[in-house]
Protein backbone atom coordinates (compact mmCIF):
# COMPACT_ATOMS: atom_id res chain seq x y z
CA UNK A 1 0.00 0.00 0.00
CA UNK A 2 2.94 2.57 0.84
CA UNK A 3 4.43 1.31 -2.75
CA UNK A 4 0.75 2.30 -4.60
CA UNK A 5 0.86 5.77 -2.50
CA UNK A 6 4.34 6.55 -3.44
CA UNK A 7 3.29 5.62 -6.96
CA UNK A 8 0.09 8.05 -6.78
CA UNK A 9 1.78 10.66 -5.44
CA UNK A 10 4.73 10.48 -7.75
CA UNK A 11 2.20 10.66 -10.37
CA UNK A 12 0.44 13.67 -9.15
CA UNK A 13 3.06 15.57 -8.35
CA UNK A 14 6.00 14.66 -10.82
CA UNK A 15 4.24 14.62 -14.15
CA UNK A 16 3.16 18.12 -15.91
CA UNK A 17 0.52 18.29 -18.02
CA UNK A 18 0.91 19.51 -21.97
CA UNK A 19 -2.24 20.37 -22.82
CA UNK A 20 -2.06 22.90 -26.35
CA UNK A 21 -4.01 23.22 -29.82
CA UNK A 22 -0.57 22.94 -32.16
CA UNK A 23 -1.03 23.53 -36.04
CA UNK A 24 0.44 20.28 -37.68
CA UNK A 25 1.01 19.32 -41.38
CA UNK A 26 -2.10 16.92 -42.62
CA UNK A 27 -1.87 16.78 -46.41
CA UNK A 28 1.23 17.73 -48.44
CA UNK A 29 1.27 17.67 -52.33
CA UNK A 30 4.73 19.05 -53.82
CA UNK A 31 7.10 17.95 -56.50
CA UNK A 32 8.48 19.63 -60.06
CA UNK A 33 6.31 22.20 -61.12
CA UNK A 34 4.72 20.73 -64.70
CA UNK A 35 1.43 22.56 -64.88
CA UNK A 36 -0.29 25.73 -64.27
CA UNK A 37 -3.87 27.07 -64.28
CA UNK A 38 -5.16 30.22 -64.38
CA UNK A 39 -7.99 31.63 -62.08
CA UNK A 40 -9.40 34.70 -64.37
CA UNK A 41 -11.35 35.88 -67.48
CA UNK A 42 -14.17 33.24 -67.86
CA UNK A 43 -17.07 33.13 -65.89
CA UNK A 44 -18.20 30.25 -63.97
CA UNK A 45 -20.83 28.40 -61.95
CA UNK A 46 -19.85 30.66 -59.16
CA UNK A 47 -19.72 33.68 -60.75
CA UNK A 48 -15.88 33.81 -62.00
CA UNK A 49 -13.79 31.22 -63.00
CA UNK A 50 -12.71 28.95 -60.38
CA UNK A 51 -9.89 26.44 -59.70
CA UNK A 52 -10.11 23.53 -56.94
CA UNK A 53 -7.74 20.67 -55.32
CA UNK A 54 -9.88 18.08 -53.58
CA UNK A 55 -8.05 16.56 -50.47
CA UNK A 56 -8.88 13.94 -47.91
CA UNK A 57 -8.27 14.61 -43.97
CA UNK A 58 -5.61 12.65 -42.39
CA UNK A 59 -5.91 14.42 -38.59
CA UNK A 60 -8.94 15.21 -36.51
CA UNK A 61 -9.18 18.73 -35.37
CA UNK A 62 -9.75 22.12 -36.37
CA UNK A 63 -8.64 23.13 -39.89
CA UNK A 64 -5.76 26.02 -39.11
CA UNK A 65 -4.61 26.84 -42.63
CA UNK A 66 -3.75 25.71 -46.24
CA UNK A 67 -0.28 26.51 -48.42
CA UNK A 68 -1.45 26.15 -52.16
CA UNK A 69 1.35 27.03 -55.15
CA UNK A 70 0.61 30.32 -57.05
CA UNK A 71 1.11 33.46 -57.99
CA UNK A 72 0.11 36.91 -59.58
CA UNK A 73 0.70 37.35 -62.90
CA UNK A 74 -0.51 40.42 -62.90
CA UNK A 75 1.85 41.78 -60.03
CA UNK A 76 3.18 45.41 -60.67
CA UNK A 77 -0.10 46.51 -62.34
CA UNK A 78 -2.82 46.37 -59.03
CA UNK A 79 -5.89 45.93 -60.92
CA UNK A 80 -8.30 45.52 -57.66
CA UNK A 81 -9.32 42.15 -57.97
CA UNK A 82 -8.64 40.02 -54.69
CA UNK A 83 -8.33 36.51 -54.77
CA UNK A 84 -10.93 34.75 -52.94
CA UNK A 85 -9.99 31.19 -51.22
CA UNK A 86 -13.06 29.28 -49.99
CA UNK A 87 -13.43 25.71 -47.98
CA UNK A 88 -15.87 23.63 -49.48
CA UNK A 89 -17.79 20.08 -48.77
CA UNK A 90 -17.33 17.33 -51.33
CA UNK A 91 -20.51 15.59 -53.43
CA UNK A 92 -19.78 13.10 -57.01
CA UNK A 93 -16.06 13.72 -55.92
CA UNK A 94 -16.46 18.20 -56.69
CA UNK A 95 -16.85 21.18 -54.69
CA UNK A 96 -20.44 21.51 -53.49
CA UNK A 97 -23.16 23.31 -51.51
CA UNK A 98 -21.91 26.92 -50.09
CA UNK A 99 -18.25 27.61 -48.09
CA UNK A 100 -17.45 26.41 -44.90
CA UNK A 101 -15.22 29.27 -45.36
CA UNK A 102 -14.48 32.09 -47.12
CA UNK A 103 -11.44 34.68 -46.81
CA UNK A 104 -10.28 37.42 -49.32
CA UNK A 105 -6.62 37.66 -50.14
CA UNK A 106 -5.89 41.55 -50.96
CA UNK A 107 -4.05 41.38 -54.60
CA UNK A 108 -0.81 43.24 -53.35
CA UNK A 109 0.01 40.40 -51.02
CA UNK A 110 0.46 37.47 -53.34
CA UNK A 111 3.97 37.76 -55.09
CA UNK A 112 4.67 37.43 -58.46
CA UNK A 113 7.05 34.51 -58.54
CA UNK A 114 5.76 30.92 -57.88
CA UNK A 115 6.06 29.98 -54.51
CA UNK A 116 3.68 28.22 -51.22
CA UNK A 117 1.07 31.26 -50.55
CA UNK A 118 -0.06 30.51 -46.40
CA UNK A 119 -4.01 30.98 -46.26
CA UNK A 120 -5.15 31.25 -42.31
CA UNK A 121 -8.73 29.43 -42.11
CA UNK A 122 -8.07 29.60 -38.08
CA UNK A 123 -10.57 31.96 -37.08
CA UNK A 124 -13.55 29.95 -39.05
CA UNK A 125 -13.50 27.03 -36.45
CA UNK A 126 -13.82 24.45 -38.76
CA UNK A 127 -13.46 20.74 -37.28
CA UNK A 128 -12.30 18.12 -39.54
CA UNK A 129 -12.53 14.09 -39.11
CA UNK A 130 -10.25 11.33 -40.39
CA UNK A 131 -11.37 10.66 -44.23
CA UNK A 132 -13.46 13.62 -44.51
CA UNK A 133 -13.04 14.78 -48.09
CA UNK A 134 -12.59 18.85 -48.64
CA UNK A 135 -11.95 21.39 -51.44
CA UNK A 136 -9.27 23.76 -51.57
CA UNK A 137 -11.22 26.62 -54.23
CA UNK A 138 -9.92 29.57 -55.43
CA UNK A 139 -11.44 32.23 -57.31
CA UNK A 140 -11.43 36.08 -58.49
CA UNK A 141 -13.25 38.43 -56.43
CA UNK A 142 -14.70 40.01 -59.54
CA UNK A 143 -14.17 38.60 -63.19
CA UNK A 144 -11.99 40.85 -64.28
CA UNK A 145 -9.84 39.79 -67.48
CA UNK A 146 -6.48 42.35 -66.11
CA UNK A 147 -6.03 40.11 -63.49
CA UNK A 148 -4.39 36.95 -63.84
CA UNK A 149 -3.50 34.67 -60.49
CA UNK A 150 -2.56 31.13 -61.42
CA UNK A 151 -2.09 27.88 -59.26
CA UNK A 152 0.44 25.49 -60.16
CA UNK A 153 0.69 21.29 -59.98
CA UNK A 154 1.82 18.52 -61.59
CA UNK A 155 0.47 17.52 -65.27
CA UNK A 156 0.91 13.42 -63.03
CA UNK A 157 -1.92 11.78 -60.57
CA UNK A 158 0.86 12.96 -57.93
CA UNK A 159 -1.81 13.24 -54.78
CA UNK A 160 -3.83 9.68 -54.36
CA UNK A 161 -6.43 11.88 -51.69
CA UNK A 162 -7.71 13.96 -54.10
CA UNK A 163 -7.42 15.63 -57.39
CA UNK A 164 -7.47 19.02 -59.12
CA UNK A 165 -10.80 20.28 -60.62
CA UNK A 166 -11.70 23.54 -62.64
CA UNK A 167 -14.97 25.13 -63.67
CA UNK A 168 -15.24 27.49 -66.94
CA UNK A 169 -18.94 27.86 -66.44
CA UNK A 170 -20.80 24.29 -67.11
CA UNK A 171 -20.22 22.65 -63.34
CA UNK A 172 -16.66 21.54 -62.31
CA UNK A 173 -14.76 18.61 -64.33
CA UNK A 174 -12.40 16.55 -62.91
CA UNK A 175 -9.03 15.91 -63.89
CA UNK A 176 -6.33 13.11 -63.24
CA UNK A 177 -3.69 15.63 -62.23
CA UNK A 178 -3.02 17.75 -58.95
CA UNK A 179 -2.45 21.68 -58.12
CA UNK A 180 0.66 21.54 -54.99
CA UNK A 181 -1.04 22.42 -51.35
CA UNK A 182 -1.12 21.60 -48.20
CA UNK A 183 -3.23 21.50 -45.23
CA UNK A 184 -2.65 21.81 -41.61
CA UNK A 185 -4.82 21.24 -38.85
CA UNK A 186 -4.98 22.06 -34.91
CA UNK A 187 -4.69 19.21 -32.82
CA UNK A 188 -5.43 19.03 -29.46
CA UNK A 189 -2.81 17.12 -27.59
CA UNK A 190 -2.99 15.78 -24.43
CA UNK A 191 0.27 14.51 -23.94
CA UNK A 192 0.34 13.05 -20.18
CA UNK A 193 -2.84 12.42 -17.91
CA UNK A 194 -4.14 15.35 -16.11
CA UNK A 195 -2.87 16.29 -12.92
CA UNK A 196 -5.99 16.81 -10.96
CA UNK A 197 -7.14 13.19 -11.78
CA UNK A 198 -3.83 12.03 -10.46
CA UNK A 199 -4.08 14.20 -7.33
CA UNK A 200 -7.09 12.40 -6.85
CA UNK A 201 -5.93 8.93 -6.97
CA UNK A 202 -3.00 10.22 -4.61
CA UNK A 203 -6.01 11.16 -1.83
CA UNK A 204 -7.93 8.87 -2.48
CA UNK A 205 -4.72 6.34 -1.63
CA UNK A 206 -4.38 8.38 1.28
CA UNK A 207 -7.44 8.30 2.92
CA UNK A 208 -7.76 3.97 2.07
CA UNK A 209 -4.04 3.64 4.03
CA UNK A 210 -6.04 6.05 6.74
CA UNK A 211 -9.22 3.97 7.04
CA UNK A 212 -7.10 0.79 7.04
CA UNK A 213 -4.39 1.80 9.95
CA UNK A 214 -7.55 1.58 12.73
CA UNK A 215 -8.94 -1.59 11.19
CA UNK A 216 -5.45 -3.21 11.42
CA UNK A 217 -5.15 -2.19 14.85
CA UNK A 218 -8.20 -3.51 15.97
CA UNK A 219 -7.99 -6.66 14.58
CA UNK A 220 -4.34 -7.22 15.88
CA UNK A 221 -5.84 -6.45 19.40
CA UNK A 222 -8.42 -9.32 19.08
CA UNK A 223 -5.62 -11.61 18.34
């Protein structure tokens, strides 16, 4: 009983809890760049042309941010048409019913060289499960023909969780190749037990040994 006490109170006392939501890397697609699409000057199904990378969710938690692979073409002329990155649901494989969210990239802030853009989705709250299938889309704030952002991949099936998907007005086709992204997701992590349930065990020892020491003692004396 001393050894289980020691034990308990070792526990509660010597172990600290790391308890934190940490952003970790879920999906990763990256490799040569072999293809590029543009997002601009014809309009689609949601009211400008739009570009997509399906994924599937590898970690449970709250979707933090995605990278995705573009640029601006049409960098050094501001034209004042923001890109427009949006979270969508998945039906037949495509993008479907509204955003699970929506954010607005201001022009001036994606670079003109090809490169990982960071898109923060944090603030949306968005929990994700194991398998659940998601859409990366991007899209032109306004159609405007100036203004040409364009998302790069591989012309290869180079991501087996999704695939890249476009829509020039009649409904989104699929393809068999793959814009580069990635997605990251907060985690809870709970790293060691929690102290207070150990403290408990500890007291809870305690007050057993206690309840036992007068028991012991009286049964000794009827011996």
């Amino acid at each position: 009983m001393k050894k289980f006490l020691s034990l308990a109170a070792l526990l509660a006392f010597g172990l600290p809890v790391s308890v934190g939501a940490v952003p970790i890397l879920d999906q990763e697609n990256f490799g040569n760049l072999t293809l590029s699409q543009g997002i601009g000057s014809v309009p689609g199904s949601f009211g400008n042309p739009v570009t997509a990378q399906t994924f599937t969710v590898g970690i449970a938690g709250t979707l933090a941010a995605v990278d995705v692979f573009i640029n601006n073409q049409s960098s050094g002329s501001i034209t004042g048409t923001d890109l427009v990155a949006e979270i969508f649901g998945i039906a037949a494989g495509v993008p479907a019913g509204g955003a699970l969210a929506s954010t607005t990239i201001n022009e001036a802030l994606i670079p003109g060289g090809f490169g990982f853009f960071n898109i923060d989705f944090s603030s949306f709250g968005l929990n994700v499960s194991i398998g659940q299938q998601l859409a990366i889309v991007l899209r032109e704030s306004s159609n405007n023909p100036n203004t040409v952002y364009s998302w790069a991949g591989s012309n290869s099936d180079s991501y087996a969780g999704g695939m890249r998907t476009f829509d020039i007005g009649s409904g989104f086709v699929n393809t068999t190749t793959d814009f580069y992204f990635r997605t990251f997701v907060e985690s809870v992590e709970v790293s060691e037990p929690p102290t207070l349930l150990l403290m408990g065990l500890a007291l809870a020892a305690a007050g057993f040994v206690r309840g036992r020491r007068p028991f012991m003692r009286k049964l000794s004396a009827r011996k």
